[in-house]
Protein backbone atom coordinates (compact mmCIF):
# COMPACT_ATOMS: atom_id res chain seq x y z
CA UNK A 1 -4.76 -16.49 25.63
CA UNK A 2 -5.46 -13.98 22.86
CA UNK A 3 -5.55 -15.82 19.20
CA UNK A 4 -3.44 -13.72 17.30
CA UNK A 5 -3.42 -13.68 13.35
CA UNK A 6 0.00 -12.14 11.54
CA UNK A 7 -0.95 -11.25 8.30
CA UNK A 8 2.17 -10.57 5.77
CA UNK A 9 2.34 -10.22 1.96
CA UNK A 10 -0.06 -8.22 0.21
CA UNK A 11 -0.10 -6.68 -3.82
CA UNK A 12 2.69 -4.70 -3.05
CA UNK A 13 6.35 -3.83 -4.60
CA UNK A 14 7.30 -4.75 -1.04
CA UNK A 15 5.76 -8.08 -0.92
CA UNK A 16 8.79 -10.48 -0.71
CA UNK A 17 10.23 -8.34 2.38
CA UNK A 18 6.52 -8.56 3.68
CA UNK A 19 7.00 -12.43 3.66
CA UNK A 20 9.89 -12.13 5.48
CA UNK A 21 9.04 -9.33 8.71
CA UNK A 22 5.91 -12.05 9.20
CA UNK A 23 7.58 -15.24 9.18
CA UNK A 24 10.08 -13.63 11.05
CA UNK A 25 7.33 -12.29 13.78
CA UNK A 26 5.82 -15.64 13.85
CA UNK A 27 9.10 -17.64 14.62
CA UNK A 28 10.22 -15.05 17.19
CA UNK A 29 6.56 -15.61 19.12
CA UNK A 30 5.06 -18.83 17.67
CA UNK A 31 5.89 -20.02 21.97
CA UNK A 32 4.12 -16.95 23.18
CA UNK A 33 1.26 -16.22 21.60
CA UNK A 34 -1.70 -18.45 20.05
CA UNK A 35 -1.02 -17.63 16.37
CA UNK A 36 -2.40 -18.05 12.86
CA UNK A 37 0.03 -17.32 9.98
CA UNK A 38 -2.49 -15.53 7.40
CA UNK A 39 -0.66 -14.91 3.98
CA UNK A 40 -2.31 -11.84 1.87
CA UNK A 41 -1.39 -13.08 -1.63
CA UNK A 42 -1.21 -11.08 -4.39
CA UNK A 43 -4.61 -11.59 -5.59
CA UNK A 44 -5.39 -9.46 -1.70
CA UNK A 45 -7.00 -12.79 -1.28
CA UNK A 46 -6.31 -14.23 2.42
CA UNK A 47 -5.02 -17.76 2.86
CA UNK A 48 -3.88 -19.93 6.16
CA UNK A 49 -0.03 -20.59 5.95
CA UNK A 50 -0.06 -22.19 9.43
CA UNK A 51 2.07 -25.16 8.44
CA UNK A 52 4.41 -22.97 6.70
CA UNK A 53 7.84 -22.84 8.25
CA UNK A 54 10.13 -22.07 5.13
CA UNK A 55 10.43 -18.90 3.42
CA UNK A 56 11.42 -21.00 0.23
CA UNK A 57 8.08 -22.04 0.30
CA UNK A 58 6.74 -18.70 -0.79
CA UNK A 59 9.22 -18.24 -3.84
CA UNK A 60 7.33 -19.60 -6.72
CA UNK A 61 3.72 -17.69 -6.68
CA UNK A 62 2.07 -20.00 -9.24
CA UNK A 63 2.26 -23.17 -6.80
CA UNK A 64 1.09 -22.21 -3.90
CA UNK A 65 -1.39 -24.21 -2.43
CA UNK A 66 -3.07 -22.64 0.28
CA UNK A 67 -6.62 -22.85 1.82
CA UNK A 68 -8.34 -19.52 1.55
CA UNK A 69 -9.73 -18.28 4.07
CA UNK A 70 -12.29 -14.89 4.92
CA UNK A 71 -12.55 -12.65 8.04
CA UNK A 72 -16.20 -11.52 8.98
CA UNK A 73 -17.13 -9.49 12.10
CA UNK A 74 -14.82 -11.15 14.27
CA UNK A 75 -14.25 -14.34 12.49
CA UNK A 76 -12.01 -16.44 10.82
CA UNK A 77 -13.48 -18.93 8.17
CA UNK A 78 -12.21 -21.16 6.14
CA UNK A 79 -13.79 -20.74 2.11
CA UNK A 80 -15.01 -23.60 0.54
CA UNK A 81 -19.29 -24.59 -0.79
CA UNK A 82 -20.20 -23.14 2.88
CA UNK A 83 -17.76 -21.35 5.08
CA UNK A 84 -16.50 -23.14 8.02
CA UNK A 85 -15.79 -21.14 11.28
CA UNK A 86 -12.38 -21.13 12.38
CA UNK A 87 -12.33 -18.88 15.93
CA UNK A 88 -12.57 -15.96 16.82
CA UNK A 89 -9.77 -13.16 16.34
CA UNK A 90 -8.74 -11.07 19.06
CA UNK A 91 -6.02 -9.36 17.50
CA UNK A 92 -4.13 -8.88 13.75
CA UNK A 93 -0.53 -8.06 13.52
CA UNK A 94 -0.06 -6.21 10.31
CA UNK A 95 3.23 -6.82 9.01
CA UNK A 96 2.18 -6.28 5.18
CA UNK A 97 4.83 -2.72 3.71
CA UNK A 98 3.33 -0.89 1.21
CA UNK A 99 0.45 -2.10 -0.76
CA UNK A 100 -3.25 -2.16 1.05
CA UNK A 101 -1.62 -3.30 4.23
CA UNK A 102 0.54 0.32 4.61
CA UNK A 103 -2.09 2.41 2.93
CA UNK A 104 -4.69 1.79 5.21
CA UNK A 105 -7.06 -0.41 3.03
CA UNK A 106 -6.43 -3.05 5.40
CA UNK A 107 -6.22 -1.64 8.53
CA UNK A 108 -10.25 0.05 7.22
CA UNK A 109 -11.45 -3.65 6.64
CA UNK A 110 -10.36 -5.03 9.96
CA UNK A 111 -12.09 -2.28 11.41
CA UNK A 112 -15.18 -3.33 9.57
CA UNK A 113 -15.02 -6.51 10.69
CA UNK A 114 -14.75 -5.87 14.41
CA UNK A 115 -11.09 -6.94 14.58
CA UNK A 116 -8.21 -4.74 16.35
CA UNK A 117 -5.14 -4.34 14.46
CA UNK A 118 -1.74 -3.27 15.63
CA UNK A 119 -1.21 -0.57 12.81
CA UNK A 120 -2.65 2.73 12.26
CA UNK A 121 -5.95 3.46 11.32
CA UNK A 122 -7.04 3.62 7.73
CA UNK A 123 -7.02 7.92 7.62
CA UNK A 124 -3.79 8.01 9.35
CA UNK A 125 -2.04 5.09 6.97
CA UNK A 126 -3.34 6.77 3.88
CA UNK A 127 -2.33 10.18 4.95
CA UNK A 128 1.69 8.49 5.56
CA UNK A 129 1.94 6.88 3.00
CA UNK A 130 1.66 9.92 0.77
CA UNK A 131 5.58 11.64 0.94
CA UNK A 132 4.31 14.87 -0.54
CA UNK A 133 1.21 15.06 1.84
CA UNK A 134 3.60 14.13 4.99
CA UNK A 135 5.89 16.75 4.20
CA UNK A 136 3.51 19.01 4.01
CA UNK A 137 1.63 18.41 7.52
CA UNK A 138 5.32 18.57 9.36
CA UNK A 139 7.01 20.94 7.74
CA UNK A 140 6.19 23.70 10.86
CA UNK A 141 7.80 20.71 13.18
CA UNK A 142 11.07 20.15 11.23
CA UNK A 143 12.52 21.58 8.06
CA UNK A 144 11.75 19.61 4.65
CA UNK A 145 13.93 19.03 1.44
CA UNK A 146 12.56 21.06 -1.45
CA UNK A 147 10.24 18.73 -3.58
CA UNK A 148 7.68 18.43 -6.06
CA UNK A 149 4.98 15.76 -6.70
CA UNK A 150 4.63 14.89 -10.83
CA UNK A 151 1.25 13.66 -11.75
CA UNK A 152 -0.39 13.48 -14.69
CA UNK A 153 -2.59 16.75 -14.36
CA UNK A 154 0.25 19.02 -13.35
CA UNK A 155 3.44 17.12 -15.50
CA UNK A 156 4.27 19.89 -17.80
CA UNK A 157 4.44 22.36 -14.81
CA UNK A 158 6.17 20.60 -12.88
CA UNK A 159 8.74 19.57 -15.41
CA UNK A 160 8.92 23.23 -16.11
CA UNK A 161 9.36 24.20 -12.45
CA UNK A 162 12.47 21.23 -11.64
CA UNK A 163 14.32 22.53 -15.02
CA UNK A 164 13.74 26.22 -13.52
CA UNK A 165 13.98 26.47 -9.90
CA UNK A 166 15.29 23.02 -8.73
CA UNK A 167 19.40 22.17 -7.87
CA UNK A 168 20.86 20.14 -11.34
CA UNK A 169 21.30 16.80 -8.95
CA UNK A 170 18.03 15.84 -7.69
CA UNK A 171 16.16 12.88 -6.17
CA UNK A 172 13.93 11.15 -7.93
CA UNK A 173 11.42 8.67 -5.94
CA UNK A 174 8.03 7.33 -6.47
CA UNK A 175 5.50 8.96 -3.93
CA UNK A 176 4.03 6.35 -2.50
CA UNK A 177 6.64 2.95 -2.95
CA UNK A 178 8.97 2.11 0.57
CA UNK A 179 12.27 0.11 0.72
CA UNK A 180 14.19 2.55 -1.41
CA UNK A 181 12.50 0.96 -4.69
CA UNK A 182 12.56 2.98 -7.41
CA UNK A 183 14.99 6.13 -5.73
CA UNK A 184 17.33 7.38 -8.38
CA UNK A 185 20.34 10.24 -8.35
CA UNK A 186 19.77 12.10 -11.52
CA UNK A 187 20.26 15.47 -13.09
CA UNK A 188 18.70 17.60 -15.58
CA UNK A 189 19.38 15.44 -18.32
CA UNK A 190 17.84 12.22 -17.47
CA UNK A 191 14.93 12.98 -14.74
CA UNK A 192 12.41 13.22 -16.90
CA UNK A 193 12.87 8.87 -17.91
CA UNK A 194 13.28 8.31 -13.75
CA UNK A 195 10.04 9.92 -13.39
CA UNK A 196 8.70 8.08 -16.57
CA UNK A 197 10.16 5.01 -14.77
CA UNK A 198 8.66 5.58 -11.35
CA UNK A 199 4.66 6.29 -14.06
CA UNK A 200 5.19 2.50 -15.08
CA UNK A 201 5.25 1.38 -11.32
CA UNK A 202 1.97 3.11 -11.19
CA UNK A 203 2.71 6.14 -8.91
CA UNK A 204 3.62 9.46 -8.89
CA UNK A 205 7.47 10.33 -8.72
CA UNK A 206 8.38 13.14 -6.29
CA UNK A 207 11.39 14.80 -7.18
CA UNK A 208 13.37 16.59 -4.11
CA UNK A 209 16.88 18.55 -4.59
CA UNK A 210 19.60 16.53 -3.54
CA UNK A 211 21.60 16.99 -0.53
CA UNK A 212 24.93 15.62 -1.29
CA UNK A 213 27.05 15.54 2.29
CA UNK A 214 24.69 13.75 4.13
CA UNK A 215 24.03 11.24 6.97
CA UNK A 216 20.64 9.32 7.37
CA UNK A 217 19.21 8.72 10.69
CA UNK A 218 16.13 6.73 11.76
CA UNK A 219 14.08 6.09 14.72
CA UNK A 220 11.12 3.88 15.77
CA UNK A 221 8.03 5.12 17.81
CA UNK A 222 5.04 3.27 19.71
CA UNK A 223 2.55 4.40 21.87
CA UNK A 224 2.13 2.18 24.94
CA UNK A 225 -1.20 2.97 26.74
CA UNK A 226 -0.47 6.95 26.58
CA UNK A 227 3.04 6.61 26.74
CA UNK A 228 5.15 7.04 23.48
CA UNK A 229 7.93 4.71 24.02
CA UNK A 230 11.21 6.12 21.44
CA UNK A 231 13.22 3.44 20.45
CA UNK A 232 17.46 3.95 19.66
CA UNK A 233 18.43 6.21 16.64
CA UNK A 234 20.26 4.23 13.95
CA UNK A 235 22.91 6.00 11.22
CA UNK A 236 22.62 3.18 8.06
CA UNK A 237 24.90 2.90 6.38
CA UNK A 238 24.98 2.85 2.20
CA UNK A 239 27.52 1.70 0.26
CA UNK A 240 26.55 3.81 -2.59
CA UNK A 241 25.14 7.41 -2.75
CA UNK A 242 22.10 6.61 -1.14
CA UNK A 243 20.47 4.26 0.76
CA UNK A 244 19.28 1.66 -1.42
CA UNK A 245 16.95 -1.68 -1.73
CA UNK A 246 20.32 -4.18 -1.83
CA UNK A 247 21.78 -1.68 1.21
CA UNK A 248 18.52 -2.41 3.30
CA UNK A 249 17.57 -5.91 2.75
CA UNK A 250 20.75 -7.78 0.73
CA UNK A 251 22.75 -7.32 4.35
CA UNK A 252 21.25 -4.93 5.60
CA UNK A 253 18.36 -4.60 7.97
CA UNK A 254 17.35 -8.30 7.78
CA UNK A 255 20.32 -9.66 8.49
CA UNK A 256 21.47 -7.03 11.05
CA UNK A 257 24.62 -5.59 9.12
CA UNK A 258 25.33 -1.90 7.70
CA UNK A 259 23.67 0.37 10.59
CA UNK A 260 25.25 2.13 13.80
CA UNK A 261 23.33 1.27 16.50
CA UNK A 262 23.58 3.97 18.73
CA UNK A 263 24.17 6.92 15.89
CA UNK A 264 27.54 8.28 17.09
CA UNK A 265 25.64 11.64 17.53
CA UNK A 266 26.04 14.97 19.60
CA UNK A 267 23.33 15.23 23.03
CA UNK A 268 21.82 18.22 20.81
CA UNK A 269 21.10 16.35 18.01
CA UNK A 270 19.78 13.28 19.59
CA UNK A 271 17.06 15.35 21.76
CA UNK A 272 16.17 17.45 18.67
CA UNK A 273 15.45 14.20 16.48
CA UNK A 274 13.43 12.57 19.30
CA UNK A 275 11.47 15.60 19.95
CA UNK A 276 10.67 15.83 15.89
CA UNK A 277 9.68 11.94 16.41
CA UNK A 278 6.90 12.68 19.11
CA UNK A 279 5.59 15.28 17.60
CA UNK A 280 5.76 13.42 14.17
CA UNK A 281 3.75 10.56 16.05
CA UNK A 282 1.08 12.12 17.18
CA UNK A 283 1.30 15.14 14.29
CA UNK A 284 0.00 12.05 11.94
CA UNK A 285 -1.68 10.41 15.15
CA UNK A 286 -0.25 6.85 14.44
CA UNK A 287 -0.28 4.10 15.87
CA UNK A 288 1.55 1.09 16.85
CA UNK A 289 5.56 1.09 16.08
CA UNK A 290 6.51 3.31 13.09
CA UNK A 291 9.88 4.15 12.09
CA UNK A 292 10.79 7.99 11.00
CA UNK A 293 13.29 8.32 8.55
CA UNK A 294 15.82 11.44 8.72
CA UNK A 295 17.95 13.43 6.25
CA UNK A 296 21.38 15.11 8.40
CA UNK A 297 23.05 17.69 5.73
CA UNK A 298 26.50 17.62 7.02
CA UNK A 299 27.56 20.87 5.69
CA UNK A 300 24.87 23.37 7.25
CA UNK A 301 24.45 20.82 10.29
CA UNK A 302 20.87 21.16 9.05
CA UNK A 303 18.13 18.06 10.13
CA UNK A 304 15.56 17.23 7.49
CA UNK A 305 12.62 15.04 7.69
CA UNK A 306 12.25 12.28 4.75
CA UNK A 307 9.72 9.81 5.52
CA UNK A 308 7.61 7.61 8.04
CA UNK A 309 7.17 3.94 7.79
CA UNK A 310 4.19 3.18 9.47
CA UNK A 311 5.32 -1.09 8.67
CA UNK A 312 8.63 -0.59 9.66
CA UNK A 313 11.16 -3.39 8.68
CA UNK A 314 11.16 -6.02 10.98
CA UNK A 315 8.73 -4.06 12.94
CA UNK A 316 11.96 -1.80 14.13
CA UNK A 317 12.42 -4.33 16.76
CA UNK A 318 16.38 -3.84 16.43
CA UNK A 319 15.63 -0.06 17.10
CA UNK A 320 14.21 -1.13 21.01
CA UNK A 321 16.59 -4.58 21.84
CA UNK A 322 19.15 -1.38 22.85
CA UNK A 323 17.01 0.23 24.88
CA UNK A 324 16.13 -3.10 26.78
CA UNK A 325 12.82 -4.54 25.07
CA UNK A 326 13.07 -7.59 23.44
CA UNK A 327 10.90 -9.14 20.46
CA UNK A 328 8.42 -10.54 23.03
CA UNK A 329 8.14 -7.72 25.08
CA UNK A 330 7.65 -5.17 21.26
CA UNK A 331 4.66 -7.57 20.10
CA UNK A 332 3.20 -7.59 23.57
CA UNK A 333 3.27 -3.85 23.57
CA UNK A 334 1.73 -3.73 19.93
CA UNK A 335 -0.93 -6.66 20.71
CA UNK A 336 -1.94 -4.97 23.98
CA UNK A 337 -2.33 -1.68 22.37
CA UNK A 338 -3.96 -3.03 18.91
CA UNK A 339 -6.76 -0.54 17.82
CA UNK A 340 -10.21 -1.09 17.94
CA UNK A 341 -12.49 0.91 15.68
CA UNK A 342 -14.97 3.00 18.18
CA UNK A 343 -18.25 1.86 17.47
CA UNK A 344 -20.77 4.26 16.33
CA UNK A 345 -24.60 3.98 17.42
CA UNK A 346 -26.90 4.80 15.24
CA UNK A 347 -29.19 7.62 15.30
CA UNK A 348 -32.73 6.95 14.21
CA UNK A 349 -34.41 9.60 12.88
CA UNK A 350 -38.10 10.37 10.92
CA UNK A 351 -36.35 11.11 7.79
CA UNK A 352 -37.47 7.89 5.68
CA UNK A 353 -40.75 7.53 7.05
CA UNK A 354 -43.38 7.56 4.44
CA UNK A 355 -40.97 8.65 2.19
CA UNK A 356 -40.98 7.83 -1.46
CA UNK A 357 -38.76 8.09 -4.39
């Protein structure tokens, strides 16, 4: 049996709801699978929560008490004067949003350390989790809501450009921050604090017009040997103008409320949002389950893209339990599938010989 290690948390804005997809994957296949609950704290240090069974547990940061522990080519150890061996890791299930374990950082030192992971690779992750960037390398596959990134070395342009050429109800959202943290409806009289706001968090904001008649729709993606596998398409549903963090998480995805599960959606819309999705998917070349995120104007029946969560919530596994696979049968498909970084031999060459500096 493989030993598996599901590794949640992570420095990230998205840190709690990290606890909560892992300890939530572990319960759900703790009778399956030979697992190790690894918690990333939010020092990125690793440290073995196997005994861990409450989420309660992980509330107060400052009393933790967890041994640390260290992955090295293939290894588990446990830290301490000399570093004790463990076993050997066959597989990590990354279930760490935003952060290192969505922007590829992690994904990059797994690789380094011999160890297949069930996310995409460290290029791929970094690329996603940039919402400008994204937009940009799909915009030829599906239309795009008008946006602009605000950084520090382009700010007064940029302001200049929104106050010019932009609608006078925008969205304002940091660039590179999930689970609807830090999204704001604003106009031309109070961006400019949202996107001072969004500095403090320390990202960029990108600022997109608003489409005001609109429906969201989302839908998960994972490649199974060279299949793509498309999960259901959702329509959630927000109780406010948006989706936001309380719509998602306080009764929303965790708990399985707020979302239509089939969208209530014509034949031509469904094919033409899961033909965006595969070529999304391999556009980006992910891997593992990902969720896409879509923006339905309901006025000029228009289909935007908005994002792609390469750490989906939950791991989307309420996206596939309509289509027939269950929780076991999603992390089998991710576990059997988990990357390993391609080995590169080295090439020896005459270069350093009798060479001197």
């Amino acid at each position: 049996m493989k030993k598996i290690c599901v590794v949640f948390g992570g420095n990230s804005v998205e840190h709690d709801i990290s606890i909560i997809t892992g300890m939530q994957c572990c319960k759900n296949i703790e009778n399956y699978f030979d697992i190790e609950k690894i918690y990333l704290g939010l020092d990125n240090n690793f440290y073995l929560a196997s005994k861990i069974d409450d989420l309660s547990y992980f509330y107060d940061k400052d009393k933790l008490k967890l041994p640390q522990v260290v992955f090295l080519d293939g290894k588990m150890y446990k830290k301490g004067i000399i570093l004790t061996k463990i076993f050997e890791v066959d597989c990590v299930i990354n279930c760490c949003h935003g952060g290192i374990g969505e922007n590829g950082d992690l994904a990059g030192f797994f690789a380094s350390n011999n160890i297949a992971i069930t996310s995409a690779d460290s290029l791929s992750s970094h690329i996603a989790m940039d919402k400008t960037l994204t937009k940009k390398l799909v915009e030829d596959i599906v239309p795009t809501i008008k946006g602009i990134e605000v950084r520090d070395d382009n700010f007064d342009e940029a302001i200049k450009e929104i106050k010019e050429n932009f609608d006078k109800d925008m969205i304002v959202k940091p660039n590179s921050l999930g689970s609807s943290i830090g999204v704001k409806v604003c106009s031309n009289y109070d961006f400019i604090e949202q996107i001072e706001a969004i500095k403090e968090m320390g990202d960029n904001a990108l600022v997109e017009n608003r489409v005001k008649n609109l429906k969201e729709y989302n839908q998960a993606c994972m490649l199974d040997g060279e299949n793509l596998i498309l999960s259901e398409i959702e329509e959630p549903v927000s109780k406010s103008q948006y989706l936001t963090f309380d719509d998602k998480y306080n009764g929303g995805k965790t708990k399985g409320r707020d979302r239509i599960i089939p969208a209530k959606i014509s034949k031509k819309l469904r094919e033409q949002i899961s033909s965006h999705t595969r070529a999304i998917y391999k556009r980006l070349n992910m891997h593992g389950v990902v969720r896409i995120d879509y923006i339905f104007d309901t006025e000029q029946k228009k289909l935007y893209f908005n994002e792609i969560n390469t750490i989906p919530g939950s791991l989307a596994y309420y996206l596939y339990e309509p289509i027939g696979i269950d929780y076991i049968s999603l992390i089998e498909m991710l576990v059997n599938n988990a990357k390993q970084t391609k080995k590169f031999s080295y090439f020896k060459t005459d270069i350093l010989k009798d060479k001197k500096i």
